[in-house]
Protein backbone atom coordinates (compact mmCIF):
# COMPACT_ATOMS: atom_id res chain seq x y z
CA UNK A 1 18.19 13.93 7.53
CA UNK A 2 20.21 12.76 10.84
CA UNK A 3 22.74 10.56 11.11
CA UNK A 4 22.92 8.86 14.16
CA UNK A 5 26.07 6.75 15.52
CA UNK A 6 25.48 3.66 18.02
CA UNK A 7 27.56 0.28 18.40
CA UNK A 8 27.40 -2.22 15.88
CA UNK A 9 24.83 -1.65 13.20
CA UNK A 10 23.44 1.68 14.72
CA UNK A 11 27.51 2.72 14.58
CA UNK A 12 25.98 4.91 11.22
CA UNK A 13 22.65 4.90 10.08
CA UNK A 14 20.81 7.51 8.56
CA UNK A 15 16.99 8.36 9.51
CA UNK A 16 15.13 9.66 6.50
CA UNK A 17 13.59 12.73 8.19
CA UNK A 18 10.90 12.82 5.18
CA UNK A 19 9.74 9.05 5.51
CA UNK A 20 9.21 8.53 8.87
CA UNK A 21 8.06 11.93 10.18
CA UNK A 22 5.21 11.60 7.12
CA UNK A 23 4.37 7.93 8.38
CA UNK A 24 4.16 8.86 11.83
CA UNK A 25 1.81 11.46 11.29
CA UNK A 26 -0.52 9.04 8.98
CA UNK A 27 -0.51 6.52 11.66
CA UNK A 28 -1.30 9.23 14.40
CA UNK A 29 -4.06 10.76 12.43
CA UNK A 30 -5.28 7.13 11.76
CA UNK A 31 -5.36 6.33 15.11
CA UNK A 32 -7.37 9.25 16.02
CA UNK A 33 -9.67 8.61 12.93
CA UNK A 34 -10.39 4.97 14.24
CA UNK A 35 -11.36 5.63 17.54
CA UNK A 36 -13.57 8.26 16.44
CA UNK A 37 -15.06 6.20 13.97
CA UNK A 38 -15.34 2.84 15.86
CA UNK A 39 -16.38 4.03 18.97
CA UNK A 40 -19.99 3.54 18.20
CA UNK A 41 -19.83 -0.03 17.07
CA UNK A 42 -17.49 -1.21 19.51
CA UNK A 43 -19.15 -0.20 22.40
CA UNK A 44 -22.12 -1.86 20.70
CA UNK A 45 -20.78 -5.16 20.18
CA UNK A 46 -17.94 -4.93 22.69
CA UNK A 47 -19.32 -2.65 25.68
CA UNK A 48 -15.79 -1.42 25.19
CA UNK A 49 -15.74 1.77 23.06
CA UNK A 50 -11.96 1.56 22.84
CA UNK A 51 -11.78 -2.05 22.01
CA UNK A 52 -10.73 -1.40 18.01
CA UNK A 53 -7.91 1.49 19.25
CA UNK A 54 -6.68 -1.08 21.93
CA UNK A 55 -6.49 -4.12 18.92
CA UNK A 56 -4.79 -1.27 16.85
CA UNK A 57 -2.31 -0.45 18.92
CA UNK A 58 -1.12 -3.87 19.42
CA UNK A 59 -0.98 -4.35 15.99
CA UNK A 60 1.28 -1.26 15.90
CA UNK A 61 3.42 -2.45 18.45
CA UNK A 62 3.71 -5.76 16.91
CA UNK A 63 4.60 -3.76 13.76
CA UNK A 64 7.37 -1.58 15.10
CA UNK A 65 8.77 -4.66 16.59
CA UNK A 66 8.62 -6.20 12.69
CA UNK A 67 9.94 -2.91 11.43
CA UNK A 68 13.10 -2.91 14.24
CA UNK A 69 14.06 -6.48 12.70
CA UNK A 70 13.99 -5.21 8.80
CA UNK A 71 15.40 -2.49 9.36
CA UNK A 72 18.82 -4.56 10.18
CA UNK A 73 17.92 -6.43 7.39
CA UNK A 74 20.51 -5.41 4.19
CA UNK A 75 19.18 -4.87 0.95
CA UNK A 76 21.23 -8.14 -0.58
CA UNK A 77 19.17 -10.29 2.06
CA UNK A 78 15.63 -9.37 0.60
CA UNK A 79 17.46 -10.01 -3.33
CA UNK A 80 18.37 -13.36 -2.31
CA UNK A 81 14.91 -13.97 -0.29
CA UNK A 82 12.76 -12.62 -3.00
CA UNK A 83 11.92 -15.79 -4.41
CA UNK A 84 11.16 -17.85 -0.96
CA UNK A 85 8.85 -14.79 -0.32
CA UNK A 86 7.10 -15.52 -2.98
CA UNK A 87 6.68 -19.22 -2.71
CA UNK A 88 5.44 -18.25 0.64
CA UNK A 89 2.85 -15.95 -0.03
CA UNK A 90 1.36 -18.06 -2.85
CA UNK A 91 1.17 -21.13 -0.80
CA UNK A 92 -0.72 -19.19 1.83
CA UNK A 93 -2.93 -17.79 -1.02
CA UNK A 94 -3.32 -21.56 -2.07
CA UNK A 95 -4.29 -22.53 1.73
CA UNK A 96 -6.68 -20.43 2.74
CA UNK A 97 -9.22 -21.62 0.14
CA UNK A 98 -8.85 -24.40 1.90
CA UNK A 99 -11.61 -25.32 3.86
CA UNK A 100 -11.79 -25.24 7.81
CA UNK A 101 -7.91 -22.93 6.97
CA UNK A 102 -9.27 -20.03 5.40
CA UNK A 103 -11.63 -17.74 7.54
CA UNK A 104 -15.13 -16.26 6.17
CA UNK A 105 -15.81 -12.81 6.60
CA UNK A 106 -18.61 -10.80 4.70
CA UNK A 107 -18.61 -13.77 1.66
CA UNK A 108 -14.94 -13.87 1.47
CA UNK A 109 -12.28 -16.11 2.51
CA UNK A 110 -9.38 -13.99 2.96
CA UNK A 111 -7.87 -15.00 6.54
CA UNK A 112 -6.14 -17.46 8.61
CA UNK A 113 -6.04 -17.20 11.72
CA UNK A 114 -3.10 -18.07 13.58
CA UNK A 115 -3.64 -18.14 17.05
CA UNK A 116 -4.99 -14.76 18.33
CA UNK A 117 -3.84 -13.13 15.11
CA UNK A 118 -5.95 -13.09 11.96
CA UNK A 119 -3.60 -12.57 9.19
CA UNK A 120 -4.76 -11.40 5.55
CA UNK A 121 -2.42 -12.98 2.96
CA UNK A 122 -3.04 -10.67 0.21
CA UNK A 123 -1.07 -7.79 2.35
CA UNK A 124 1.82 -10.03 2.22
CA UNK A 125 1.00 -11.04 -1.08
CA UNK A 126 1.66 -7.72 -2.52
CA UNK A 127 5.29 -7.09 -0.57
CA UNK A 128 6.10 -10.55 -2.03
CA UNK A 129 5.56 -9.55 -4.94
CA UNK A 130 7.51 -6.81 -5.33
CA UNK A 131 10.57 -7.92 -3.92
CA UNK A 132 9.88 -10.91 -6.29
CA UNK A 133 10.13 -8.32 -9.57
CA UNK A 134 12.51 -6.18 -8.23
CA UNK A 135 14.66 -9.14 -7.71
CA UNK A 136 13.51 -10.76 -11.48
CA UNK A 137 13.68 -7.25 -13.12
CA UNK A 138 17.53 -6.74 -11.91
CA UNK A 139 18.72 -10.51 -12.97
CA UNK A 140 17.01 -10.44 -16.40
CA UNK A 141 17.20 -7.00 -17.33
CA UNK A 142 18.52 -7.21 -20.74
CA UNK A 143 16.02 -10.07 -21.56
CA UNK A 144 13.28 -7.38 -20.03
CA UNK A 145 14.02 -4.59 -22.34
CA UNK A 146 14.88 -6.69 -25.42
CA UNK A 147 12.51 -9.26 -25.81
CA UNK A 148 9.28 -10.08 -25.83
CA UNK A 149 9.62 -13.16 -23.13
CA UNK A 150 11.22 -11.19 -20.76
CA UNK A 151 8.24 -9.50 -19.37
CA UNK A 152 5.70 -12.30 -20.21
CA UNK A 153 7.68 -14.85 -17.26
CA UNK A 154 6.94 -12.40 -14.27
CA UNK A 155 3.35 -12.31 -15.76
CA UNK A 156 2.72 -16.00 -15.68
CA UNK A 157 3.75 -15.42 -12.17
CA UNK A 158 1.62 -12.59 -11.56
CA UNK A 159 -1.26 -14.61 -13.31
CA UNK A 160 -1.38 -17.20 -11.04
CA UNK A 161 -1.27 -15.19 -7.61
CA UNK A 162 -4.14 -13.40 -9.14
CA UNK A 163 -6.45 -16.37 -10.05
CA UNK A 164 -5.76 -17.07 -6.08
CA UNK A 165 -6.92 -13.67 -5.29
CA UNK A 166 -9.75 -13.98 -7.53
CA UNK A 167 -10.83 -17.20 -6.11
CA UNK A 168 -11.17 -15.57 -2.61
CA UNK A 169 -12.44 -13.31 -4.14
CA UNK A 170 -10.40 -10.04 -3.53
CA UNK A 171 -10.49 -8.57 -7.27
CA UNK A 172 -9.38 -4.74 -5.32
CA UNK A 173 -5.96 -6.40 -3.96
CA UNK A 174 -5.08 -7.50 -7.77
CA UNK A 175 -5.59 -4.51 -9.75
CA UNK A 176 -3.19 -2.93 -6.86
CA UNK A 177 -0.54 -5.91 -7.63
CA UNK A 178 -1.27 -5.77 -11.62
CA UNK A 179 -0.83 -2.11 -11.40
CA UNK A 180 2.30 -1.93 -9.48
CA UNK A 181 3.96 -4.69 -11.54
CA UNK A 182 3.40 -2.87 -14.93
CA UNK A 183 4.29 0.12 -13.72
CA UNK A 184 7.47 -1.25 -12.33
CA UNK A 185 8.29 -3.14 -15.22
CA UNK A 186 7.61 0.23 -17.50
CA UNK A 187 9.76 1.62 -16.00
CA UNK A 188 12.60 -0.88 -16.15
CA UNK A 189 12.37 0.02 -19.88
CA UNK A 190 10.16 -2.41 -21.63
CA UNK A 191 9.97 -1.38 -24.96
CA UNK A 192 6.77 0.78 -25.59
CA UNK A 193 5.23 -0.86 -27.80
CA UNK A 194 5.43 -4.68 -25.98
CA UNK A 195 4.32 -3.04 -22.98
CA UNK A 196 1.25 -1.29 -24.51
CA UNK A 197 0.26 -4.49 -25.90
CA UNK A 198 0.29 -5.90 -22.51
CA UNK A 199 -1.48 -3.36 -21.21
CA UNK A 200 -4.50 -3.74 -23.08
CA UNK A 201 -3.88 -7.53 -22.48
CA UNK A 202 -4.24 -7.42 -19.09
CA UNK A 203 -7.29 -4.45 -19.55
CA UNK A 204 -9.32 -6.67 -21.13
CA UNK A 205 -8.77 -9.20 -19.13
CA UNK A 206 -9.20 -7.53 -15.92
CA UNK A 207 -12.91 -5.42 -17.46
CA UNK A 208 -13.52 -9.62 -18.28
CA UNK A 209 -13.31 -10.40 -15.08
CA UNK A 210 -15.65 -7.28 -13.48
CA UNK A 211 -18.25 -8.02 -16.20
CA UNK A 212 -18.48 -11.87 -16.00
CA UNK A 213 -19.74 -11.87 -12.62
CA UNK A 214 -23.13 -9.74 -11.80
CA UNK A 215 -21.91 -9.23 -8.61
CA UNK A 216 -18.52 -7.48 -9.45
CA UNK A 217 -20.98 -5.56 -12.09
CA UNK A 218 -23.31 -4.55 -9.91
CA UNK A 219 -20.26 -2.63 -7.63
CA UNK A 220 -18.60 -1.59 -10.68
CA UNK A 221 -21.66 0.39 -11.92
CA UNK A 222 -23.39 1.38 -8.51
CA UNK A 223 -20.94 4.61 -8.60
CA UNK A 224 -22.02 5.95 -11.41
CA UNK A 225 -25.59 6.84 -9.78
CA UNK A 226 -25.75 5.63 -6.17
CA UNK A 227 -29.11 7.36 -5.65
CA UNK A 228 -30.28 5.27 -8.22
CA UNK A 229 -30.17 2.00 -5.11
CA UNK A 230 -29.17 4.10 -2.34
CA UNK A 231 -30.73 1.14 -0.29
CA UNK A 232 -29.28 -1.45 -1.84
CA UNK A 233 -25.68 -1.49 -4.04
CA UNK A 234 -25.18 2.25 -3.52
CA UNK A 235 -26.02 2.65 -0.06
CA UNK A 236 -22.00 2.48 1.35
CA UNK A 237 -21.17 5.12 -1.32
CA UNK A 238 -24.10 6.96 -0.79
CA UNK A 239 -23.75 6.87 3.37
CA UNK A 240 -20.06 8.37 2.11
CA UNK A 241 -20.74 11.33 0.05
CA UNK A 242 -23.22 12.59 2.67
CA UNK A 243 -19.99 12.22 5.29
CA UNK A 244 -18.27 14.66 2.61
CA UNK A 245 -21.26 17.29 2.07
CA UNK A 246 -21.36 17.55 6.20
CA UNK A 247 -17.92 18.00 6.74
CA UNK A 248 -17.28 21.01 3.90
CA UNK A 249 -14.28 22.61 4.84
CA UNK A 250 -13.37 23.18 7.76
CA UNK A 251 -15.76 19.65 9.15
CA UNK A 252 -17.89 19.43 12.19
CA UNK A 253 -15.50 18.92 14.98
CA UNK A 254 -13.18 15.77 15.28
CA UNK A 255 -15.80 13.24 17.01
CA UNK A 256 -18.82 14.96 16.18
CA UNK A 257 -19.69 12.62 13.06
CA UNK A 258 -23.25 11.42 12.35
CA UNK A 259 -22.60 8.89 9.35
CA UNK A 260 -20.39 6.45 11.94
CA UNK A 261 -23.31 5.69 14.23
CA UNK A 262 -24.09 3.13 12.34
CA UNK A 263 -25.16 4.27 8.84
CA UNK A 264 -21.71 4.20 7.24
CA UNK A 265 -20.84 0.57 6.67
CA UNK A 266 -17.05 -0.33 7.90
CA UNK A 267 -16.82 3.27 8.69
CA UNK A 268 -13.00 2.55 10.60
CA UNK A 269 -11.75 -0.02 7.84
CA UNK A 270 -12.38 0.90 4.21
CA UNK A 271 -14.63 4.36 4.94
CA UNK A 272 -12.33 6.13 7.85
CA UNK A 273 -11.16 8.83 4.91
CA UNK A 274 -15.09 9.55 4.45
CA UNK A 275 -14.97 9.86 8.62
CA UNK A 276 -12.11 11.74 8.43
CA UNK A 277 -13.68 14.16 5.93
CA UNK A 278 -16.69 14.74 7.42
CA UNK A 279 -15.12 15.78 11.01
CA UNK A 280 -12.31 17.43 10.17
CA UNK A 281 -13.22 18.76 6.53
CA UNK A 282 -11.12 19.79 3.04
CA UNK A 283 -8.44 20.64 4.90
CA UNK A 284 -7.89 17.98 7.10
CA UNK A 285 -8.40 15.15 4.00
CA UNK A 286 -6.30 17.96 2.33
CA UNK A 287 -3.66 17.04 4.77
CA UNK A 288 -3.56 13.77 4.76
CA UNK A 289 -3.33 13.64 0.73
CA UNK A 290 -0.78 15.70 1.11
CA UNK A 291 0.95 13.48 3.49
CA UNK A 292 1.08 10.31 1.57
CA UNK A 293 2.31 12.50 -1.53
CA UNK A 294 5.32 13.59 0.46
CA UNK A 295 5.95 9.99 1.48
CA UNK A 296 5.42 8.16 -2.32
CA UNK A 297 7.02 11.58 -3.36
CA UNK A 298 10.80 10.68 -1.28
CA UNK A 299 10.06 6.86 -2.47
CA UNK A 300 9.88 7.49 -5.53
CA UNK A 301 13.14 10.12 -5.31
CA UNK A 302 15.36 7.04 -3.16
CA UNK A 303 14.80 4.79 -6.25
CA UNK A 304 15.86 7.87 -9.08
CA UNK A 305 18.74 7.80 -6.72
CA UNK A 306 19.06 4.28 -6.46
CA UNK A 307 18.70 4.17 -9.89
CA UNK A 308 21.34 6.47 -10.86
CA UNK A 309 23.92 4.89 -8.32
CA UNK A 310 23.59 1.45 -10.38
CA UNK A 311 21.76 -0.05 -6.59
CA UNK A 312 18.99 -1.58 -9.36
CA UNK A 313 17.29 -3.55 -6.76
CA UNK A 314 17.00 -0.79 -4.43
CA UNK A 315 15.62 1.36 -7.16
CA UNK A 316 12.65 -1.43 -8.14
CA UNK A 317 12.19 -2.06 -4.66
CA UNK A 318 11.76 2.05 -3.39
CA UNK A 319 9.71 2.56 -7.04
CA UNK A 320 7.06 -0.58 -6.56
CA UNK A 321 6.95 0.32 -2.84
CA UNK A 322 5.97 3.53 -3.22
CA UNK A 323 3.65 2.90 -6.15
CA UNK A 324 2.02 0.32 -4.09
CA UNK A 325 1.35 3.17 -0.78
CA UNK A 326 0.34 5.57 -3.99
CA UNK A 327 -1.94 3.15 -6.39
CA UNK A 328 -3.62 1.65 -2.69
CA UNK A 329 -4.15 5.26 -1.30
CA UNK A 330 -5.58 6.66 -4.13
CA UNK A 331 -8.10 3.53 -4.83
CA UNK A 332 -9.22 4.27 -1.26
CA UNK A 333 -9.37 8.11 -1.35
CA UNK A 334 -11.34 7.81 -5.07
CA UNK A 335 -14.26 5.11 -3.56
CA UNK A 336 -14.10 6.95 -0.09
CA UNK A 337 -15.28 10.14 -2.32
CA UNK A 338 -17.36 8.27 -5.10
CA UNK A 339 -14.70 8.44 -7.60
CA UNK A 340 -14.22 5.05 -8.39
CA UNK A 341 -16.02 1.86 -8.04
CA UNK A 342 -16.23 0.30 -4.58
CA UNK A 343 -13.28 -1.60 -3.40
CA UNK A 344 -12.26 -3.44 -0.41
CA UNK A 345 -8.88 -1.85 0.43
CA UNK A 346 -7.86 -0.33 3.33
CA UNK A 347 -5.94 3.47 3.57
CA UNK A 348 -2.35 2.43 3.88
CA UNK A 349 -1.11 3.05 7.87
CA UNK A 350 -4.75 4.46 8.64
CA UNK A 351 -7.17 2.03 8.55
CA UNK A 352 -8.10 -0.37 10.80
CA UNK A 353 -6.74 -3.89 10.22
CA UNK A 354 -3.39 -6.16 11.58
CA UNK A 355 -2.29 -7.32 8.74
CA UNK A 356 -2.30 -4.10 7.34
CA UNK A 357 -0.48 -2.14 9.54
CA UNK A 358 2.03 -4.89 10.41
CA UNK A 359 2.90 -5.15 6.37
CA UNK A 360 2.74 -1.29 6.48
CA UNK A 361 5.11 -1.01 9.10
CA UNK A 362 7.73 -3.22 7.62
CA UNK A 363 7.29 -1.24 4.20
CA UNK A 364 8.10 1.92 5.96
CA UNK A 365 11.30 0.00 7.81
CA UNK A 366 12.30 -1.04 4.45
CA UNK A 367 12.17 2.63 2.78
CA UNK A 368 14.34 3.43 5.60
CA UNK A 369 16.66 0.81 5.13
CA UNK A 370 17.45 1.94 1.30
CA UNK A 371 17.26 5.64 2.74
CA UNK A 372 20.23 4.52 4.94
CA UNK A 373 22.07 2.96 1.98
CA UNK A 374 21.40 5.00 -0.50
CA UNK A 375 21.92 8.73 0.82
CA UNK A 376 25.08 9.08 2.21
CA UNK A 377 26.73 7.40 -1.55
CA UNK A 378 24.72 10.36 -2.98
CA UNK A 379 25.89 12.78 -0.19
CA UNK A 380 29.43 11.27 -1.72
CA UNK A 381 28.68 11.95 -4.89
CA UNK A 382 27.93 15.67 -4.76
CA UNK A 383 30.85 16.18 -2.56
CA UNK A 384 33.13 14.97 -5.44
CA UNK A 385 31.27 16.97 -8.16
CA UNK A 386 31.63 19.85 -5.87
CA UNK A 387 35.00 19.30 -5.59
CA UNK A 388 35.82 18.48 -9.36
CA UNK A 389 33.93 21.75 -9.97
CA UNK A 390 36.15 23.40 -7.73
CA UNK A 391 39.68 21.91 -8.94
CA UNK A 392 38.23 23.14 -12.56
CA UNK A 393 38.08 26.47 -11.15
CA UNK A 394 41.29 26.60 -9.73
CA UNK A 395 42.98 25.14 -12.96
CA UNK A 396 41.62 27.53 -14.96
């Protein structure tokens, strides 16, 4: 941890040592990962085999740009915001069903392009969120953990956004947000058995959802035995697992992959972990898992500390965030190896995708922010238990 003293807002702000050094190796390797595994495509389409890397880095630089601005932001700022973020991101879920707004890509409509940026709305969609029930969960707390009401308004809320994702369709980006919501709000101390109820609410409801359309039934169940269609609905997963048996452990050499010349569908967007895996082996996905447990591991430590200092909103807002990196990484990770059913997600700050990585970026700013709020009042703290400790000692 550094502390680092400039004029103005720089005079003292702490860089969390743990978040960004973690996030800056994710985005490194992802850049690697995405030239290596878009080269062949892009110099197919684009007679540029650095055309995705070139888009990428943009985005990046747009997103450290985004990132330099919340970072200034104070915590009280997003509290008071929560709610206009929110209205935001559901109008723009609202508008780009509309037609000649929203953009088509692959059978869904989950874009709108503004100017030479396509955004994605779901990405912002699921930060909105968050600092939506972070926000709720602090106001209504009591009402939260003492009645039954107090948890079902945030889920009328969190009902509608998803019928909006639905209707794009993007059923992967709402199980993250249904996740990360319940998980937040369990542990905001709902009682057990109200929550458990809800649970199995939204359970069924969500296993209604994948088994009232054959298409969402047919990717649901295509995991189970992708050799059964490896031509048809298991021929992605199938494409993937043979990336995994070539790479074993120690992979085939960082750009040596067969499965991205064109037999591993979206091979720098939802499949660069299978990429990954296959060039640089166990180890190297070893790494990388490794990686995003050390950064949802000091998220998840800022809000017990948050949490303990009475910062409540910081607390929601460091536990949903890094719920969100861990519930979205781990979706990825699981399809990428045939674990669970096929999803559209991307690997947070590795895949391919602006939206993405812009959202990304300002998620990381934000875990800095509360970082920088948060650790020198718990530096404070153990100074003064020290220091009782020690006054004890004399006395006695």
């Amino acid at each position: 941890m550094k502390r680092y003293r400039r004029s103005g807002f720089w005079q003292e702000f702490t860089i969390d040592s743990w978040i960004l050094c973690s996030a800056l190796l994710l985005i490194g390797m992802g850049l690697l990962m995405v030239t290596s595994a878009s080269m062949a495509i892009s110099g197919r389409e684009f007679d540029a085999p650095f055309h995705f890397l070139w888009r990428q880095l943009i985005h990046f630089g747009l997103g450290i740009i985004l990132a330099f601005v919340a970072i200034r932001v104070n915590l009280e700022w997003w509290q008071r915001t929560s709610v206009i973020w929110l209205v935001v991101a559901i109008i723009l879920l609202a508008l780009v069903l509309v037609p000649g707004i929203g953009r088509h890509v692959n059978g869904s409509i989950r874009w709108i392009n503004l100017g030479p940026l396509s955004v994605q709305v779901s990405e912002l969609a699921k930060f909105s969120v968050i600092l939506y029930l972070a926000s709720y969960l602090v106001r209504r707390s009591d009402e939260v953990q003492t009645r039954v009401i107090g948890f079902i308004k945030p889920m009328l809320i969190l009902g509608l956004v998803s019928l909006l994702l639905l209707l794009e369709p993007d059923f992967g980006a709402m199980v993250v947000i249904m996740a990360t919501a319940l998980a937040m709000m369990f542990l905001a101390g709902v009682r057990l058995w109200q929550y458990a109820l809800l649970f199995l609410v939204v359970a069924a409801g969500l296993a209604g959802l994948a088994f009232s359309s054959p298409y969402r039934l047919a990717r649901l169940t295509a995991f189970l035995h992708p050799w059964a269609n490896q031509f048809d609905s298991g021929y992605q997963l199938t494409q993937s697992l043979i990336a995994f048996g070539r790479g074993g452990i120690f992979g085939v050499g960082l750009g040596d992959s067969i499965q991205k010349l064109f037999y591993l569908p979206e091979a720098h967007t939802d499949f660069v972990f299978a990429v990954l895996a296959e060039e640089l082996g166990l180890l190297g996905g070893a790494a990388v898992i490794i990686l995003f447990g050390i950064l949802v591991g000091r998220a998840m430590w800022l809000g017990r500390k948050a949490y303990q200092l009475e910062n409540f909103f910081a607390a929601y807002v460091a536990y949903g965030l890094g719920l969100w990196i861990a519930f979205q990484a781990m979706v990825n990770i699981g399809v990428n190896a045939g674990l669970l059913p096929t999803k559209g997600l991307t690997l947070p700050l590795m895949s391919y995708g602006g939206s993405s990585v812009l959202i990304n970026c300002v998620v990381v700013a934000v875990l800095l922010r509360i970082s920088s709020e948060i650790t020198p009042l718990v530096q404070s703290s153990s100074r003064r238990k020290i220091s009782t400790r020690s006054n004890r000692g004399l006395v006695t």
